[in-house]
N, C-alpha and C. Protein backbone atom coordinates (compact mmCIF):
# COMPACT_ATOMS: atom_id res chain seq x y z
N UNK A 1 66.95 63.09 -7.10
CA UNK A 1 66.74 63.18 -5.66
C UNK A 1 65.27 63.38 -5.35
N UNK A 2 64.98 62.92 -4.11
CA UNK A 2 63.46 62.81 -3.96
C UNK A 2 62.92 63.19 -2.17
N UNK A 3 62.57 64.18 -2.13
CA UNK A 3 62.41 64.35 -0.95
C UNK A 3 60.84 64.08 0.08
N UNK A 4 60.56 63.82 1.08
CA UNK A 4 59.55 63.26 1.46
C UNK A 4 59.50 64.20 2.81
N UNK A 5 57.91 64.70 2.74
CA UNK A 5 57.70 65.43 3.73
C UNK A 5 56.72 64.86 4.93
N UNK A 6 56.41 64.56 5.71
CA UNK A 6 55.11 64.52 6.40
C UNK A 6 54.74 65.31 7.50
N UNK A 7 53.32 65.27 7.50
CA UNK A 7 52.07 65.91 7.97
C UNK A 7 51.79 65.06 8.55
N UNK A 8 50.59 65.59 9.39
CA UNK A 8 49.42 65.04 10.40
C UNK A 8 49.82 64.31 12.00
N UNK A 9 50.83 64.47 12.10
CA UNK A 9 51.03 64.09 13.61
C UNK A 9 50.41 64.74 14.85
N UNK A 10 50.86 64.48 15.75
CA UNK A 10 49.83 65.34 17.03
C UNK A 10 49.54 64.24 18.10
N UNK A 11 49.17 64.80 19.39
CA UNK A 11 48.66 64.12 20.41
C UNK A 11 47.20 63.78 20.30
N UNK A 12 46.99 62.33 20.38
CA UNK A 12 45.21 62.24 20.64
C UNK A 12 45.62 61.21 21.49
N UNK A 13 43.92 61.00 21.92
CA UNK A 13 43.62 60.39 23.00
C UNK A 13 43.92 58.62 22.97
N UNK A 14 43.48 58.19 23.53
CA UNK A 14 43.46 56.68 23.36
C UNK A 14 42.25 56.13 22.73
N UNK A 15 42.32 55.56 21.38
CA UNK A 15 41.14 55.14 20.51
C UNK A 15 40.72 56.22 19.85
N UNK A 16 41.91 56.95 19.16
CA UNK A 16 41.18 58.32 18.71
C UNK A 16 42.36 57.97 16.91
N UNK A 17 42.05 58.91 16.34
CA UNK A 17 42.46 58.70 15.14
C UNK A 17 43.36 59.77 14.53
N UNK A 18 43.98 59.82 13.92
CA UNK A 18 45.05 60.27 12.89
C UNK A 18 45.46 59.89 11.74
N UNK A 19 45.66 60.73 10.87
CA UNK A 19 45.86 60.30 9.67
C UNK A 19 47.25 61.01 9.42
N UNK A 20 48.39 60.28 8.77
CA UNK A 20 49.15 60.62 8.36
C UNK A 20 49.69 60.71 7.02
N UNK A 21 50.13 61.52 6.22
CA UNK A 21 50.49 62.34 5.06
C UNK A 21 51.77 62.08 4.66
N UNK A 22 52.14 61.48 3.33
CA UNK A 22 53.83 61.88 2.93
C UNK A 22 53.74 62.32 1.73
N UNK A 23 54.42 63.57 1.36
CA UNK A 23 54.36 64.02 0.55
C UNK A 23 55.80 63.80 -0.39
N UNK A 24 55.68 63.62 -1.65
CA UNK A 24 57.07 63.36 -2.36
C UNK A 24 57.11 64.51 -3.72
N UNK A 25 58.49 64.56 -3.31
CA UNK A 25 58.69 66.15 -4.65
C UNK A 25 60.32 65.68 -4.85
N UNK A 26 60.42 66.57 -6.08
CA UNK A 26 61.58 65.99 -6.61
C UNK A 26 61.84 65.31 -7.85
N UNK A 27 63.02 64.62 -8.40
CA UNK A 27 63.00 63.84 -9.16
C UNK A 27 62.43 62.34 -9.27
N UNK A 28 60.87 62.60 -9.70
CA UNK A 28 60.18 60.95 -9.06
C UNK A 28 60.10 60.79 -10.50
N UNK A 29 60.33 59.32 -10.56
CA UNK A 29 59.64 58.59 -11.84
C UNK A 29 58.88 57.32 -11.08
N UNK A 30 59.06 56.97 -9.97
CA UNK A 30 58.33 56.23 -8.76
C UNK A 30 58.31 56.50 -7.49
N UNK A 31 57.56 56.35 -6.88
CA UNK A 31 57.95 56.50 -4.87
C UNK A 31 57.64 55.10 -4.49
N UNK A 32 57.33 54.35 -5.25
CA UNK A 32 57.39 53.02 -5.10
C UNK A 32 58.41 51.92 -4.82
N UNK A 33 58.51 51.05 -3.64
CA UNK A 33 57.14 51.07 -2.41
C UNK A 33 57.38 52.07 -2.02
N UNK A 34 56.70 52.43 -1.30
CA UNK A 34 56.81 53.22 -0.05
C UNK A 34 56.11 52.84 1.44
N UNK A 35 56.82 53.53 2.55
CA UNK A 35 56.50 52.32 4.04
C UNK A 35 56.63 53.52 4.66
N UNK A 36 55.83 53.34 5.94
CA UNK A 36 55.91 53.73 7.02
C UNK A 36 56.48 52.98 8.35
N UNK A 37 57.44 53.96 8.88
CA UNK A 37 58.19 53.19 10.00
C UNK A 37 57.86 54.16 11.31
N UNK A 38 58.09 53.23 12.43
CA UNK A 38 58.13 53.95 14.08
C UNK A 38 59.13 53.97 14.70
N UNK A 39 59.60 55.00 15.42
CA UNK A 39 60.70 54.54 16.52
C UNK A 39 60.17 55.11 17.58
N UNK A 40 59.99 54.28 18.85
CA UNK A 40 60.03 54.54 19.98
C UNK A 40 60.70 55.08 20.78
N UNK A 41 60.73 56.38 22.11
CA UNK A 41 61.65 55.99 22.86
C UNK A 41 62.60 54.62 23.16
N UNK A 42 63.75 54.90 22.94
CA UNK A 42 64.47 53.48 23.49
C UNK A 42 64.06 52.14 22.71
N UNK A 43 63.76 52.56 21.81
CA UNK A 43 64.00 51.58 20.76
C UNK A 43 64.28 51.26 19.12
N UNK A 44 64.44 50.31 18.61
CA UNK A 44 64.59 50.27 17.19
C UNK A 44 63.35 50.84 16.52
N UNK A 45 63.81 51.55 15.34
CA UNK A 45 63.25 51.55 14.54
C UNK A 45 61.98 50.60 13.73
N UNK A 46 60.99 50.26 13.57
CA UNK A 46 60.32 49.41 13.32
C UNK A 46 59.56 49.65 11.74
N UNK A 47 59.21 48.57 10.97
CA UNK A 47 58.22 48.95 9.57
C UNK A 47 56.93 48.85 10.19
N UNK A 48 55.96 49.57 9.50
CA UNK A 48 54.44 49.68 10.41
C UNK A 48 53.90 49.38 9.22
N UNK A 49 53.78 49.72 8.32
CA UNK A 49 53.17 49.39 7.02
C UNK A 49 53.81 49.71 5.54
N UNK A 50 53.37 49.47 4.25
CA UNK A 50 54.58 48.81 3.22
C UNK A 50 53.67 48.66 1.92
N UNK A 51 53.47 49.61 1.28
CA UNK A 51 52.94 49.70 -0.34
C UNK A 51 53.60 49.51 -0.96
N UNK A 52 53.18 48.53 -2.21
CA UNK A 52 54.27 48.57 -3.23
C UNK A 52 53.25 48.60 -4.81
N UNK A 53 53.61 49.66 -5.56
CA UNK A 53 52.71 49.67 -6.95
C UNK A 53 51.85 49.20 -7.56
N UNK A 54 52.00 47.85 -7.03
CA UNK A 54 50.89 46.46 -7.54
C UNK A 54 49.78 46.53 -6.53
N UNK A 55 50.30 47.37 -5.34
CA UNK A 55 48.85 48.07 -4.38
C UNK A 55 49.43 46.74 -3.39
N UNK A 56 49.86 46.25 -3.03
CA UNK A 56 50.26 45.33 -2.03
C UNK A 56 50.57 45.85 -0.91
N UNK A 57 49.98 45.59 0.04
CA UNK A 57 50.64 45.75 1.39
C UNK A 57 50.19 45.16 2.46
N UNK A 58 51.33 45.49 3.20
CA UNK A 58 52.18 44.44 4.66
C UNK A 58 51.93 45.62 5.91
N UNK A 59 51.44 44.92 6.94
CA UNK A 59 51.60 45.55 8.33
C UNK A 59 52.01 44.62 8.95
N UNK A 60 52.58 45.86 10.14
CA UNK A 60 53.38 44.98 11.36
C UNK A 60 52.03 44.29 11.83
N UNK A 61 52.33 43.30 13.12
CA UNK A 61 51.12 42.21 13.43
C UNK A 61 50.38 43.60 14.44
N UNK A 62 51.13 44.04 15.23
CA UNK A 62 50.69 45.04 16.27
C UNK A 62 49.84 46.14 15.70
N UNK A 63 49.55 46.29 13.94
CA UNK A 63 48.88 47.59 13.68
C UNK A 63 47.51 46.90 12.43
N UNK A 64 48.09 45.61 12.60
CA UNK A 64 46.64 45.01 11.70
C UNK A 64 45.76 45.15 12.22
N UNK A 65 44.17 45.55 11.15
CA UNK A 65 42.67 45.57 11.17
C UNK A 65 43.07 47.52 12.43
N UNK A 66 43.95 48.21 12.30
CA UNK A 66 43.18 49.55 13.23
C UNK A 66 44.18 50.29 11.72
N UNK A 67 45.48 50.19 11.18
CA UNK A 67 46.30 51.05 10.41
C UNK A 67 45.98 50.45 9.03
N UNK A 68 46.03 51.74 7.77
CA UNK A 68 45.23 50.94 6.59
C UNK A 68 46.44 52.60 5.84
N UNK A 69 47.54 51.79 5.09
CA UNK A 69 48.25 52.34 4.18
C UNK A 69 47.29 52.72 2.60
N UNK A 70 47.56 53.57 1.91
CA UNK A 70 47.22 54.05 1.05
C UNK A 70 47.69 54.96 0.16
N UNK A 71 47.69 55.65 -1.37
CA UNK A 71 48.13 56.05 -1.79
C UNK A 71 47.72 56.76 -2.97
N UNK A 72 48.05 58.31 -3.35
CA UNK A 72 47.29 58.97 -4.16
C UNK A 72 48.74 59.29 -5.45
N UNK A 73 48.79 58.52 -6.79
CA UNK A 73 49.47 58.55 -7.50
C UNK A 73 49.52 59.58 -7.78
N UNK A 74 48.39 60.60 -8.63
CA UNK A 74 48.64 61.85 -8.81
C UNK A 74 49.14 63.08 -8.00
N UNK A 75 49.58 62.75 -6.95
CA UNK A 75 49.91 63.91 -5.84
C UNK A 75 51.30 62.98 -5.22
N UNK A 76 51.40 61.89 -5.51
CA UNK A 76 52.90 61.41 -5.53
C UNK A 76 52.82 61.64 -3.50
N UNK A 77 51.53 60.81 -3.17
CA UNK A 77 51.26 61.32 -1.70
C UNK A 77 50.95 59.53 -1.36
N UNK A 78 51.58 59.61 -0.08
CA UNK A 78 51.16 58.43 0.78
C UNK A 78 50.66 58.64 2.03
N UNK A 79 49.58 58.03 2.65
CA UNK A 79 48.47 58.13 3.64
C UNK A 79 48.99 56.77 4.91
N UNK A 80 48.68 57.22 6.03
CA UNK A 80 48.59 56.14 6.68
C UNK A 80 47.52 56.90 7.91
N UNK A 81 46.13 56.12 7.44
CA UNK A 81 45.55 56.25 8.46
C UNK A 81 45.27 55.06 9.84
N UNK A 82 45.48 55.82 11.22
CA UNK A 82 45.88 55.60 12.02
C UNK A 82 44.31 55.51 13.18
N UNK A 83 43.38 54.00 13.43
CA UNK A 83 42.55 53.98 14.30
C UNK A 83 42.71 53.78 15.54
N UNK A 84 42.25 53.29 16.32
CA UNK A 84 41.84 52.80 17.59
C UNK A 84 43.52 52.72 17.86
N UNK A 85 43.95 54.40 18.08
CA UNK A 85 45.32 53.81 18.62
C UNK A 85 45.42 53.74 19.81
N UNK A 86 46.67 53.15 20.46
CA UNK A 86 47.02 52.90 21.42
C UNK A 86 48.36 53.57 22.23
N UNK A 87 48.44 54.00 23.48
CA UNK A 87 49.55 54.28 24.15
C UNK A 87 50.86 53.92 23.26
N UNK A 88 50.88 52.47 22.99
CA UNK A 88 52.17 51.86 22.64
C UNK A 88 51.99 52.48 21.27
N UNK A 89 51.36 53.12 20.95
CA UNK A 89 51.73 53.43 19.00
C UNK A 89 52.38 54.54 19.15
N UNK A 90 52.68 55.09 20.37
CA UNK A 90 53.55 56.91 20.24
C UNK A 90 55.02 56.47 20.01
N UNK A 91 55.54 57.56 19.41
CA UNK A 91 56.73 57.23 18.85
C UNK A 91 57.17 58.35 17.67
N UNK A 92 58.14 58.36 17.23
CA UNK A 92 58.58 58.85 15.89
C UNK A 92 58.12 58.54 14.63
N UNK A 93 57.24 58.81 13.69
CA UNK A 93 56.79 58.27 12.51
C UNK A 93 57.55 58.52 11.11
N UNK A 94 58.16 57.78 10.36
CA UNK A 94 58.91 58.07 9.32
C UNK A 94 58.16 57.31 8.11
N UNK A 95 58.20 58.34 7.05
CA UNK A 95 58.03 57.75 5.64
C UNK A 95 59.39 57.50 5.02
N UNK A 96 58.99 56.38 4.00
CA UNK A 96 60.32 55.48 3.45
C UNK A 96 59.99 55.35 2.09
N UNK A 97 61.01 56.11 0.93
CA UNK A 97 60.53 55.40 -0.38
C UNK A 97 61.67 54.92 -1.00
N UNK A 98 61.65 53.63 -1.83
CA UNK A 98 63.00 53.03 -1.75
C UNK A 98 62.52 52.13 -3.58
N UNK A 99 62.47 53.22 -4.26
CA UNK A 99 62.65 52.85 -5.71
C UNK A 99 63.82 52.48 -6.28
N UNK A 100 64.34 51.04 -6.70
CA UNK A 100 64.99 50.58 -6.98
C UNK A 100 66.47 50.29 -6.10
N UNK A 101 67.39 51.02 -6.64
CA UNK A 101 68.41 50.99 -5.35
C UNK A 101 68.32 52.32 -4.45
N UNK A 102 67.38 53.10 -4.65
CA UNK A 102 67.42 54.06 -3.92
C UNK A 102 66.46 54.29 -2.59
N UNK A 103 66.87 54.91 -1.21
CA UNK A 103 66.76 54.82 -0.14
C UNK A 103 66.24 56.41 0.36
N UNK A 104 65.19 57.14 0.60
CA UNK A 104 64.58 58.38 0.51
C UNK A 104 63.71 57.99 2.12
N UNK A 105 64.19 59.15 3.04
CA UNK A 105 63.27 59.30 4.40
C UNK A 105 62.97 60.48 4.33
N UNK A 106 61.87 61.04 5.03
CA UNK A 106 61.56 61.80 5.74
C UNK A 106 61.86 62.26 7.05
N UNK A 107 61.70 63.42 7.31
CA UNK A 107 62.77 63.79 8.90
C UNK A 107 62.31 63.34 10.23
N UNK A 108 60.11 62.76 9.66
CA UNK A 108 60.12 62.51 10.90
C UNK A 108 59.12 63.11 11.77
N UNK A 109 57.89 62.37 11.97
CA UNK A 109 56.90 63.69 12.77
C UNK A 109 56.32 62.91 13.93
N UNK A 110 56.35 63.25 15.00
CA UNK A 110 55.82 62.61 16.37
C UNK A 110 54.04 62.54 16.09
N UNK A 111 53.84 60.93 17.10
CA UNK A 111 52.77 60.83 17.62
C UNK A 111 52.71 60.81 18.80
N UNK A 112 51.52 61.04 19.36
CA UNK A 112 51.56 60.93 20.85
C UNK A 112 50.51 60.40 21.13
N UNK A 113 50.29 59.26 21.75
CA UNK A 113 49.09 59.12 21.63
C UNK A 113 48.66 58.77 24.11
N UNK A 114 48.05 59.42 24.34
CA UNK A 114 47.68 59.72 25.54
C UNK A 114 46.98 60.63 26.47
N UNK A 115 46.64 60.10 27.19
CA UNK A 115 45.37 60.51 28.06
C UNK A 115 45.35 61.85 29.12
């Protein structure tokens, strides 16, 4: 079992920055991939960005060139730092690690991003 924590949420302004934190403890022999997802008020769930071991990764079209995924093997920690955000990026932020057949979230930490 593998549990995933995150950090760094909070209200900032518009074009202001955040960095977000997932922390993994537990029985890891990978956290690989691992993704970050959003949910909006009143809406689906969405993928925002998407590491996978070989260092590969995918963003949604809406968070390319400002959101830049990352990852610190020895601390079994995933990063998503968060630029020039926008109104529309507030929402629910979830980390996702899904090694092999297995499916591991986090509970979940608000952004807010507004003026």
């Amino acid at each position: 079992q593998v549990q995933l924590v995150e950090s760094g949420g909070g209200l900032v302004q518009p074009g202001g920055s955040l960095r977000l934190s997932c922390a993994a403890s537990g029985s890891i022999f990978t956290i690989y991939p691992m993704g970050w997802y959003r949910q909006a008020p009143g809406k689906q769930r969405e993928l925002v960005a998407r590491m996978t071991s070989g260092g590969t990764r995918n963003y949604a079209d809406s968070v390319k060139g400002r959101f830049t995924i990352s990852g610190d093997n020895a601390k079994n920690t995933v990063y998503l730092q968060m630029n020039s955000l926008k109104p529309e990026d507030t929402g629910v932020y979830y980390c996702n690690s899904r090694p092999g057949l297995s499916d591991y979230w986090g509970q979940g930490i608000q952004v807010t991003v507004s003026s």
